[in-house]
N, C-alpha and C. Protein backbone atom coordinates (compact mmCIF):
# COMPACT_ATOMS: atom_id res chain seq x y z
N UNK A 1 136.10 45.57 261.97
CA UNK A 1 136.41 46.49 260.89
C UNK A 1 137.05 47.77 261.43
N UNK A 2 136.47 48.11 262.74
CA UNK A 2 136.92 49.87 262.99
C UNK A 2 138.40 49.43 263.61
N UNK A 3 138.50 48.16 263.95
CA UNK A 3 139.82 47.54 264.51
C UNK A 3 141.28 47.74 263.63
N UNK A 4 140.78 47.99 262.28
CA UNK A 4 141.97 48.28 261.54
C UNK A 4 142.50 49.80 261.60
N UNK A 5 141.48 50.28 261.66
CA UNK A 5 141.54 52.05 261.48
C UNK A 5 142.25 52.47 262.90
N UNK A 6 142.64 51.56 263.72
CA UNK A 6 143.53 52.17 265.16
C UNK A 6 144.59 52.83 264.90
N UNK A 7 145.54 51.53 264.30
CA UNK A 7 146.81 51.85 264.15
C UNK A 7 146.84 53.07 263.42
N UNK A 8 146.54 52.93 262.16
CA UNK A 8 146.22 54.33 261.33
C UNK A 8 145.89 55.62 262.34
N UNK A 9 144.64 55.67 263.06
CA UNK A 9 144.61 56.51 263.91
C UNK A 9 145.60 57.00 265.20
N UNK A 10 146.40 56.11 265.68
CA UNK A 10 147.52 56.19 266.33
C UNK A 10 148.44 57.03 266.10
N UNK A 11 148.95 56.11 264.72
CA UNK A 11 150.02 57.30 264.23
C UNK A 11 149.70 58.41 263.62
N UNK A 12 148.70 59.39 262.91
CA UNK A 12 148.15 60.05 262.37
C UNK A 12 148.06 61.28 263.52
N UNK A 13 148.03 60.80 264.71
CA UNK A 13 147.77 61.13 266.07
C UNK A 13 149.02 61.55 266.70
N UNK A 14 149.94 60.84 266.32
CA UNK A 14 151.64 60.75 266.46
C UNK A 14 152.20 62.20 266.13
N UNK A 15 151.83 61.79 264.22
CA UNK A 15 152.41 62.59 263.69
C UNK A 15 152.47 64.33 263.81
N UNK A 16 150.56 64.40 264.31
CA UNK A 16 150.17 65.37 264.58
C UNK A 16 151.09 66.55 266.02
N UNK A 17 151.37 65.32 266.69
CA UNK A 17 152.07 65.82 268.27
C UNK A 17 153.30 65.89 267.64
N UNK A 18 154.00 65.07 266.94
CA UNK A 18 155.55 65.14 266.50
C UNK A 18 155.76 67.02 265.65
N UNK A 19 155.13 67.34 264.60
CA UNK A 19 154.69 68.25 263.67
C UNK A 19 154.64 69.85 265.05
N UNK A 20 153.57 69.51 265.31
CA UNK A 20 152.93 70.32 266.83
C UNK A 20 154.42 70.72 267.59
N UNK A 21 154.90 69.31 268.17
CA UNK A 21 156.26 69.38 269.17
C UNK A 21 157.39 70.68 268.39
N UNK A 22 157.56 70.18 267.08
CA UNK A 22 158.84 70.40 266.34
C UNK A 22 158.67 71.91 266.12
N UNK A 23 157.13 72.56 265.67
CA UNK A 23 157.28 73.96 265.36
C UNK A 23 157.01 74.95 266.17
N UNK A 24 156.67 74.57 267.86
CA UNK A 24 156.48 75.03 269.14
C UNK A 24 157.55 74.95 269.98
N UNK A 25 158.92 74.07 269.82
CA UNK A 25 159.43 73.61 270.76
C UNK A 25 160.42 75.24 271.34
N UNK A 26 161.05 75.49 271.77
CA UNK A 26 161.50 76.60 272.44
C UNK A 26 162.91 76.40 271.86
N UNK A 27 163.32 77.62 271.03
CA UNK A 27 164.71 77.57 270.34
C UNK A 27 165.99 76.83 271.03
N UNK A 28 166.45 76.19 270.34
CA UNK A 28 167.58 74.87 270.69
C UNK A 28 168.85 75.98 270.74
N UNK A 29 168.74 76.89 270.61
CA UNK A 29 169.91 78.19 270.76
C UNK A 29 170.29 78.86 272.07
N UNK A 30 168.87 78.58 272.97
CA UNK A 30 168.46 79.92 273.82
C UNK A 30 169.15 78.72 275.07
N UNK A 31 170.50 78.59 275.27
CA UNK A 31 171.05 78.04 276.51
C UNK A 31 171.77 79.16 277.38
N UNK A 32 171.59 79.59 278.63
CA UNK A 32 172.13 80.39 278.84
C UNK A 32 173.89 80.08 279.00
N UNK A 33 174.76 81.45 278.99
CA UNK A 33 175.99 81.21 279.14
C UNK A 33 175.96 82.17 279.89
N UNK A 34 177.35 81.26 281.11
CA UNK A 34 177.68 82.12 282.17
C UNK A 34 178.56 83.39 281.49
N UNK A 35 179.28 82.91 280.85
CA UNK A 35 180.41 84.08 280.16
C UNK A 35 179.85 85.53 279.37
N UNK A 36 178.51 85.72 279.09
CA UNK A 36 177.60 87.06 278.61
C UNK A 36 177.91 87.83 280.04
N UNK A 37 178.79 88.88 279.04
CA UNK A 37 178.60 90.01 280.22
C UNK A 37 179.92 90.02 281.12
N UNK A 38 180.79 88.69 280.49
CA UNK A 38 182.10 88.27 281.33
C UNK A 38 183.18 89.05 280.65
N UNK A 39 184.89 89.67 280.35
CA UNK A 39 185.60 89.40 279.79
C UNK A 39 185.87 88.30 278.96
N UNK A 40 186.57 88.61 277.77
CA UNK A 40 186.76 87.33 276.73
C UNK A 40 187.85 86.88 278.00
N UNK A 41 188.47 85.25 277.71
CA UNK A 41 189.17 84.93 278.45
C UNK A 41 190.72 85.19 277.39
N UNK A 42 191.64 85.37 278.49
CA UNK A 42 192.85 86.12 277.54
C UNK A 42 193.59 84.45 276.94
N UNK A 43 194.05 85.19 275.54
CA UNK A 43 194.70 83.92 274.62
C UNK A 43 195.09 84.67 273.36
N UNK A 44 196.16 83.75 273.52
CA UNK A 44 197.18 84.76 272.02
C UNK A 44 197.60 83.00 271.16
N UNK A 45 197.23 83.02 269.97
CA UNK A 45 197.14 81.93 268.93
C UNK A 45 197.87 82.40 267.48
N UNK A 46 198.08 81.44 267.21
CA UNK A 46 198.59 81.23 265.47
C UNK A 46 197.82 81.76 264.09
N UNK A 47 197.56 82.57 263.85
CA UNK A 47 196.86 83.01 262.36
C UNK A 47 197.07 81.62 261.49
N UNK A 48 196.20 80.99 261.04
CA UNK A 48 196.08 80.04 259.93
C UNK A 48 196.55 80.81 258.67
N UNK A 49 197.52 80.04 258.10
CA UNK A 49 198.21 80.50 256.74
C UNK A 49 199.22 81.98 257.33
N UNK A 50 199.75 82.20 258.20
CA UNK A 50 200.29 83.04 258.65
C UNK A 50 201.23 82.82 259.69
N UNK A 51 202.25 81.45 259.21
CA UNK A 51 203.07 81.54 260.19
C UNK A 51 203.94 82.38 260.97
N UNK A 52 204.30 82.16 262.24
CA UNK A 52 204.71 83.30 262.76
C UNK A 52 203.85 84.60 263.29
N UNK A 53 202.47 84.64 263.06
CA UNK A 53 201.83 85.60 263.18
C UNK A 53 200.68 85.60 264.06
N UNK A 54 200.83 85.85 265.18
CA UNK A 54 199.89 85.70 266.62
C UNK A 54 199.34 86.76 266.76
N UNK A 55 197.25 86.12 267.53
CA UNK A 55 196.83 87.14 267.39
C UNK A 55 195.80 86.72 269.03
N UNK A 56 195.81 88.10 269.70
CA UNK A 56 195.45 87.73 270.55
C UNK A 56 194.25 88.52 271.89
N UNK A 57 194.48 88.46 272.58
CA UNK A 57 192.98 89.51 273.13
C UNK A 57 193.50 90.84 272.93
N UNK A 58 194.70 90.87 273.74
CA UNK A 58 195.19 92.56 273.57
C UNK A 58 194.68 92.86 272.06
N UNK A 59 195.26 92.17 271.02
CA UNK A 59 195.11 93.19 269.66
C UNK A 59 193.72 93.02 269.17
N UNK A 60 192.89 92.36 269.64
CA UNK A 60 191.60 91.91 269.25
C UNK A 60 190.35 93.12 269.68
N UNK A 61 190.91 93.54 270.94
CA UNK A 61 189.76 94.32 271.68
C UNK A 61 190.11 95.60 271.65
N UNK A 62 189.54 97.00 271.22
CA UNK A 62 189.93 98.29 270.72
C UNK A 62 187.89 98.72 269.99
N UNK A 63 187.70 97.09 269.40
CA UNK A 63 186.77 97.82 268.64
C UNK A 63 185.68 96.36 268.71
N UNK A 64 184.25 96.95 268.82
CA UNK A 64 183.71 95.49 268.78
C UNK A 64 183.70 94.22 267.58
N UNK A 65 183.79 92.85 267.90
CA UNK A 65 184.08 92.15 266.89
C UNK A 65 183.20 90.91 266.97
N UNK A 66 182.79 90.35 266.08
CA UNK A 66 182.30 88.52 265.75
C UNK A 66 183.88 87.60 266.58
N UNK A 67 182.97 86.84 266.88
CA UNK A 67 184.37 85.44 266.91
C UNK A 67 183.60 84.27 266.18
N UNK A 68 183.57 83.70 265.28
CA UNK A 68 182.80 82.56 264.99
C UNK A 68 183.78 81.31 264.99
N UNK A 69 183.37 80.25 266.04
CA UNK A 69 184.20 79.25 266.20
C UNK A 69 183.59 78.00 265.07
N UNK A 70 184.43 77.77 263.89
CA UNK A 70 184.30 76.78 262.91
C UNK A 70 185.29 75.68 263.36
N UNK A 71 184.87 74.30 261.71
CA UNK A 71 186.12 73.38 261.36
C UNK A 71 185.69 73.35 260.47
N UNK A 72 186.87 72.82 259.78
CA UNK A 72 186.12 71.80 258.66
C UNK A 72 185.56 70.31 258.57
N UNK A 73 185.96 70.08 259.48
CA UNK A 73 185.13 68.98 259.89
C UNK A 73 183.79 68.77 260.21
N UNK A 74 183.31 70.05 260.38
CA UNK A 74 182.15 70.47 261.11
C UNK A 74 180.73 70.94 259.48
N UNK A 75 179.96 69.85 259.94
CA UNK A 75 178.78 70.05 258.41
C UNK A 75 178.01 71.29 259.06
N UNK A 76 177.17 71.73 259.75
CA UNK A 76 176.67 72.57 260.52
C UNK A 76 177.48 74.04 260.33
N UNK A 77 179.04 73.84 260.06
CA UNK A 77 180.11 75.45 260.21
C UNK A 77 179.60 75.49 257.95
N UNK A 78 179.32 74.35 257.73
CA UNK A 78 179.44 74.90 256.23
C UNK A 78 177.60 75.14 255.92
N UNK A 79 176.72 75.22 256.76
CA UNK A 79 175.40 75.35 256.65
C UNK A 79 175.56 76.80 256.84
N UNK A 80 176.06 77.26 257.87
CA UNK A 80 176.28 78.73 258.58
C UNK A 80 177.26 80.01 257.52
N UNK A 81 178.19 79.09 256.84
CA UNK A 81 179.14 80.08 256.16
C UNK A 81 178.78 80.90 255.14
N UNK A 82 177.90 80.38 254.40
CA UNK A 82 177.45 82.16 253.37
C UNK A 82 176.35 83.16 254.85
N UNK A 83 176.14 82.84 255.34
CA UNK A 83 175.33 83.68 256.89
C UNK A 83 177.19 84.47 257.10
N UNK A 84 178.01 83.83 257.61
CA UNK A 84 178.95 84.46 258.21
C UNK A 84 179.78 85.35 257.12
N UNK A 85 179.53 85.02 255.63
CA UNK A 85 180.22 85.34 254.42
C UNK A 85 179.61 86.67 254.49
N UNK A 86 178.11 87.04 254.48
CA UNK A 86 177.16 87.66 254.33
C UNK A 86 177.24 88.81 255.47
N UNK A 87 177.64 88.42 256.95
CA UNK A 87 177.74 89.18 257.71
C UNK A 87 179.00 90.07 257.73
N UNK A 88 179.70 89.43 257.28
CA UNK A 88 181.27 89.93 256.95
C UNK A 88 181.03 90.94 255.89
N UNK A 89 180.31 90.53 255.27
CA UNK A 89 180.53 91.85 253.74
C UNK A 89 179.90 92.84 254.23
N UNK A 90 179.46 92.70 255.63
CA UNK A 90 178.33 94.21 255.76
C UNK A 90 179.60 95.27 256.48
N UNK A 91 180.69 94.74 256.68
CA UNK A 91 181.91 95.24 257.33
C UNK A 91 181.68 96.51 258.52
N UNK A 92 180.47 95.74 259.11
CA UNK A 92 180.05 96.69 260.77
C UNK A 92 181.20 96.62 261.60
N UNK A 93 181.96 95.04 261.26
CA UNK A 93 182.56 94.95 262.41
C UNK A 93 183.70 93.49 261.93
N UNK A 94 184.42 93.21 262.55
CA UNK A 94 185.26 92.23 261.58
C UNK A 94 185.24 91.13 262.66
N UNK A 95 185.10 90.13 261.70
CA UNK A 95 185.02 88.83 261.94
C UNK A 95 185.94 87.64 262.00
N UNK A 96 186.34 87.53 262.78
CA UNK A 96 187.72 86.77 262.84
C UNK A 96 186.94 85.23 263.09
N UNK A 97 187.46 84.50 262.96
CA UNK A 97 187.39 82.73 262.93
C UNK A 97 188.53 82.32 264.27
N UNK A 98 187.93 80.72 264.88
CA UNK A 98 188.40 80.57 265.71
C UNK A 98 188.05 78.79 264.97
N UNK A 99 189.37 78.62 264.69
CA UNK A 99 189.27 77.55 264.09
C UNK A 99 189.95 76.15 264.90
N UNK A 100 188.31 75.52 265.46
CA UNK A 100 188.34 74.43 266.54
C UNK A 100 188.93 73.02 266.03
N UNK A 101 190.09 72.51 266.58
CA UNK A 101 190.56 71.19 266.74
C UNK A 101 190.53 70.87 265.33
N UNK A 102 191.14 71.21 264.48
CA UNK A 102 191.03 71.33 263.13
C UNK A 102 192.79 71.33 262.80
N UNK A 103 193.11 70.50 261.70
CA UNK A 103 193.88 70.40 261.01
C UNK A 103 194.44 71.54 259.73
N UNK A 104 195.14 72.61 260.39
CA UNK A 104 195.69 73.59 259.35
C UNK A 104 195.43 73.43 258.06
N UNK A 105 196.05 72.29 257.24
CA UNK A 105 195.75 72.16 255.74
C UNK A 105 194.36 71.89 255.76
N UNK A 106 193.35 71.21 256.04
CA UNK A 106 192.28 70.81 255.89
C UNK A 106 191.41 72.51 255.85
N UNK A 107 191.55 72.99 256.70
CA UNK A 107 190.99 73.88 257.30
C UNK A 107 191.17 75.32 256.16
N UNK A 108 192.57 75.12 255.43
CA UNK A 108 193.19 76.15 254.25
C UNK A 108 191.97 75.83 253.20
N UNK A 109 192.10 74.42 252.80
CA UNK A 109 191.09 73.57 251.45
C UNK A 109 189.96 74.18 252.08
N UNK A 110 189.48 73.85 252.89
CA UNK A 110 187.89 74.33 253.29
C UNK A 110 187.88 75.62 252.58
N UNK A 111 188.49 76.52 253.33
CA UNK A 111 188.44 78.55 252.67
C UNK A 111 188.54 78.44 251.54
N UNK A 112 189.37 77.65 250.96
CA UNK A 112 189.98 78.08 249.73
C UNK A 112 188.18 77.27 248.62
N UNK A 113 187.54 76.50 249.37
CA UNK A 113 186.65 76.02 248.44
C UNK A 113 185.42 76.62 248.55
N UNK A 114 185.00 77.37 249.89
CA UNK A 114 183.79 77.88 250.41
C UNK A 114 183.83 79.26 250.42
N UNK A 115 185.30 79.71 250.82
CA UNK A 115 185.34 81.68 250.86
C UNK A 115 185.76 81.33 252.03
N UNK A 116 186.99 82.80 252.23
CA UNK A 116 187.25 82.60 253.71
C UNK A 116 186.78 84.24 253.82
N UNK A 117 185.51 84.24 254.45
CA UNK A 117 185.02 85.39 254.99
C UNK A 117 186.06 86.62 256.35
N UNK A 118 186.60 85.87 256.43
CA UNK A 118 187.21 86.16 258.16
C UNK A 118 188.48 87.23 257.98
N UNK A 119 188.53 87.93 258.64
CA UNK A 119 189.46 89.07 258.60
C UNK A 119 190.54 88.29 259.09
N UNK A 120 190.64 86.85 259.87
CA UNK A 120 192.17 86.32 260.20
C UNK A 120 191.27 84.74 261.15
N UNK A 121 191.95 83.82 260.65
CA UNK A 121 191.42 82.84 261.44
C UNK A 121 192.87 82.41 262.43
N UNK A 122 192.47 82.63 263.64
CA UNK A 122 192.82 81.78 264.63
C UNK A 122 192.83 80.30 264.65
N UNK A 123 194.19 79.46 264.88
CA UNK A 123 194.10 78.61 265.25
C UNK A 123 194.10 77.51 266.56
N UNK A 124 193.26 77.26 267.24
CA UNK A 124 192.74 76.34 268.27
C UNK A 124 193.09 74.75 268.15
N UNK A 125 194.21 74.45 268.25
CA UNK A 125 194.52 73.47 267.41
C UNK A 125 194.11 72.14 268.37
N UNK A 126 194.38 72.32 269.82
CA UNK A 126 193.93 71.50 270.73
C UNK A 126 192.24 71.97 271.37
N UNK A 127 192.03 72.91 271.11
CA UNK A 127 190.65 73.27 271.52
C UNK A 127 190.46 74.05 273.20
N UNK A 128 191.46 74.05 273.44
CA UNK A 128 191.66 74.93 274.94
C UNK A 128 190.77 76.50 274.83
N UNK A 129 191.32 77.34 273.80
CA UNK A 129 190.62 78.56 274.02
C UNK A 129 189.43 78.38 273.82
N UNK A 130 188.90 77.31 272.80
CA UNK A 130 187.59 77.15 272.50
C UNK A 130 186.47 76.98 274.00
N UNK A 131 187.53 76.34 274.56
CA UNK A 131 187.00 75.60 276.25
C UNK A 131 187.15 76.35 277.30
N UNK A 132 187.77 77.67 277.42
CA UNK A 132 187.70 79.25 278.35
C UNK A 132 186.59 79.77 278.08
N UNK A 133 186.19 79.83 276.26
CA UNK A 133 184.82 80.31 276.23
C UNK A 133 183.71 79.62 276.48
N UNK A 134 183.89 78.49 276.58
CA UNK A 134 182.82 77.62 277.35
C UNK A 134 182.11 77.13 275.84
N UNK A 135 182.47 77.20 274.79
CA UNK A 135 182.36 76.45 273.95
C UNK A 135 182.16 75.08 273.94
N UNK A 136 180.44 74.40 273.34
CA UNK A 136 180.27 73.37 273.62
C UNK A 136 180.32 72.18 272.12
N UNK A 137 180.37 73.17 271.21
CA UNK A 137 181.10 72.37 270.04
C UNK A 137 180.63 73.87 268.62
N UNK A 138 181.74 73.41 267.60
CA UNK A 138 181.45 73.93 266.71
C UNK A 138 180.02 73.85 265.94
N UNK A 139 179.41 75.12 265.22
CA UNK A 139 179.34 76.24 265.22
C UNK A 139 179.35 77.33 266.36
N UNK A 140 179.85 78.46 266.84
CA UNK A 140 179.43 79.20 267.84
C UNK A 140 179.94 79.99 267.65
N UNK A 141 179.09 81.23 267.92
CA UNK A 141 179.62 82.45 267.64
C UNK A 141 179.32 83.69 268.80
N UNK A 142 179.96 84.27 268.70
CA UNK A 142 180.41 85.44 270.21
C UNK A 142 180.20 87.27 269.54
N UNK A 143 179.76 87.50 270.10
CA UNK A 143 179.57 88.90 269.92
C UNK A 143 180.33 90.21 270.86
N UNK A 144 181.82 90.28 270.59
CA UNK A 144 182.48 90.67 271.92
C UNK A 144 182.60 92.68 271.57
N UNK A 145 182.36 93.03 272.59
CA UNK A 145 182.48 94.48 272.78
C UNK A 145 183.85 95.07 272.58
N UNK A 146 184.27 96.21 272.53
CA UNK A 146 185.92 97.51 272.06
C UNK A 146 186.17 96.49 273.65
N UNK A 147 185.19 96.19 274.77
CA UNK A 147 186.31 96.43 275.95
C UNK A 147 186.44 95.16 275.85
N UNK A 148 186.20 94.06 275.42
CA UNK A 148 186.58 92.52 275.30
C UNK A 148 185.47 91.98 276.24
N UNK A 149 184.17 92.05 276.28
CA UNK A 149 183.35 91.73 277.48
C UNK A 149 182.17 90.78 276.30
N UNK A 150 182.08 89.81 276.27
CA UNK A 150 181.06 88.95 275.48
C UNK A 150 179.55 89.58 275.64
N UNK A 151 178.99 90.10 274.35
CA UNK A 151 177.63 90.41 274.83
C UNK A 151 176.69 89.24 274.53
N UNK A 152 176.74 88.40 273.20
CA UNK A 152 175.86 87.19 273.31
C UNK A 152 176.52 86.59 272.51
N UNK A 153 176.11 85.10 272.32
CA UNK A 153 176.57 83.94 271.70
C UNK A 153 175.17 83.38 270.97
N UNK A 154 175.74 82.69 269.98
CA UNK A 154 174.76 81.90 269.35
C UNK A 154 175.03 80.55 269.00
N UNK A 155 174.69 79.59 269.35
CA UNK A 155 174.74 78.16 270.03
C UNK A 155 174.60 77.51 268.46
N UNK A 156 175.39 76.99 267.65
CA UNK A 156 175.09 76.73 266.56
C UNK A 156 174.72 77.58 265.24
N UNK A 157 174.36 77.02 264.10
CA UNK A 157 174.79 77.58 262.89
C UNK A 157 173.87 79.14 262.96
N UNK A 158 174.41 80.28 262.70
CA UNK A 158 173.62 81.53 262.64
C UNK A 158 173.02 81.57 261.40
N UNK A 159 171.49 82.01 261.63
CA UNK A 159 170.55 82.35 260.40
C UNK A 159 170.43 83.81 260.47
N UNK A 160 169.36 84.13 259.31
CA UNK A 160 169.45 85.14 259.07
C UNK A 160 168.71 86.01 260.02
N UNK A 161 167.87 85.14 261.07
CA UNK A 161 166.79 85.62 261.90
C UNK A 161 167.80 85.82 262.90
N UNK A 162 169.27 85.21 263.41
CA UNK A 162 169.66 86.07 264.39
C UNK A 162 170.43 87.15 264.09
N UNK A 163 170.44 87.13 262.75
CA UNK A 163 171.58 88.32 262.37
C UNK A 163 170.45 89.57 262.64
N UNK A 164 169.37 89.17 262.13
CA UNK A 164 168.60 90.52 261.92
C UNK A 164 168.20 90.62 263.49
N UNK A 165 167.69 89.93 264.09
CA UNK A 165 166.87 90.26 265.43
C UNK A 165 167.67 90.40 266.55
N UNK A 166 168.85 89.79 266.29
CA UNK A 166 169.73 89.52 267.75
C UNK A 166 171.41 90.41 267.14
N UNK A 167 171.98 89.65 266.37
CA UNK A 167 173.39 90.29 265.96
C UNK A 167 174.05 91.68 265.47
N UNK A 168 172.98 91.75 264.93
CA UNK A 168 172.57 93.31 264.01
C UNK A 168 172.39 94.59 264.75
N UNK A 169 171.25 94.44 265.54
CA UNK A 169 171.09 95.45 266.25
C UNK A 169 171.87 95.60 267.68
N UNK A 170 172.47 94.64 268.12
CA UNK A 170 173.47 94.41 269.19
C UNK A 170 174.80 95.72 268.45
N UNK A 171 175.00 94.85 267.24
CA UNK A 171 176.11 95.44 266.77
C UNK A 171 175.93 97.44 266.71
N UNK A 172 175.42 97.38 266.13
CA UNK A 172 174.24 99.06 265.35
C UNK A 172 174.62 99.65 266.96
N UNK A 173 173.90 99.07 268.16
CA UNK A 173 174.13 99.88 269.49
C UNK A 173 175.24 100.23 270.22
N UNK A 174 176.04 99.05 269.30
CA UNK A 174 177.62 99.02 270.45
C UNK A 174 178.51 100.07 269.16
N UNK A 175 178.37 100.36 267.71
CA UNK A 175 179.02 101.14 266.88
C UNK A 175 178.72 102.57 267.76
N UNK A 176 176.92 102.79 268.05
CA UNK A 176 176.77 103.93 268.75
C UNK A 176 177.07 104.27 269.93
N UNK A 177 177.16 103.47 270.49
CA UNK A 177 178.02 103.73 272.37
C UNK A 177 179.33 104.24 272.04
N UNK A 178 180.09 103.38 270.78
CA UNK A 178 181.36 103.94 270.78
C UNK A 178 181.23 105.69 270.33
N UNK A 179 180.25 105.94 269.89
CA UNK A 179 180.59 106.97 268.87
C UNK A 179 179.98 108.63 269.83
N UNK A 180 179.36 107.88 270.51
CA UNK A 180 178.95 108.77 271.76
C UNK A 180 179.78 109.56 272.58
């Protein structure tokens, strides 16, 4: 009789360690990158919907900025986009898009259906600049200083817990260094 109650007890036992594992495990974000603390790597690209119109480290760095590397291809860049919509409207600092291995028109339909938060999206059309920043796939986002020097990244879709604990106050310190 107690022979039936194993299996039951097994997995019950399972589930407990699975549950346990999942809300202890150590943030899937926290990978270090060599590039914190590096120069952005230099690259001058295509403005999406702006032919003719290149944008690049020189004109980028003056003032600190977001880089958030999307697609539309990417389900994870449309989990993250009212977060990046949201961070954008607080206009600390402007947010440009770095739009990975992505198909121009596809990439227009996306904005045009979700919001295009971004003060100018870059296009990455082969994924090279994405791969200077050491970019290991879309979502990712960069937090770069006036002098172009990366202060942190966030490894996938941004919540509201890194805006407030990590992005926010990064930002708030580097408005005041400048203003110093």
């Amino acid at each position: 009789m107690a022979r039936r109650f194993v299996p039951i007890a097994i997995f019950l036992g399972l589930t407990v360690l699975l549950i346990f594992g999942l809300y202890n495990a150590p943030n899937k974000k926290v990978i270090p990158s060599p590039l914190v603390g590096k120069p952005i790597p230099e690259f001058n690209l295509s403005v999406l919907g702006q032919e003719g119109n290149m944008l690049g480290t020189e004109e980028l760095t003056g003032q600190p900025f977001i880089l958030n590397v999307w697609a539309s291809w990417c389900p994870a860049c449309r989990v993250e986009h009212e977060m990046i919509t949201a961070i954008a409207r607080t206009e600390l600092v402007p947010v440009y898009g770095l739009n990975y291995k992505d198909e121009p028109s596809e990439a227009t339909r996306w904005l045009g259906r979700f919001g295009n938060p971004y003060t100018a999206n870059l296009q990455d059309l082969d994924g090279t600049v994405a791969i200077d920043f050491g970019v290991y796939g879309a979502p990712e986002t960069f937090l770069i200083d006036a002098q172009g020097v990366i202060r942190h990244k966030v490894i996938g879709p941004v919540t509201e817990q890194d805006w407030r604990n990590d992005l926010q106050p990064m930002i708030l310190e580097l408005i005041n260094e400048a203003r110093s």
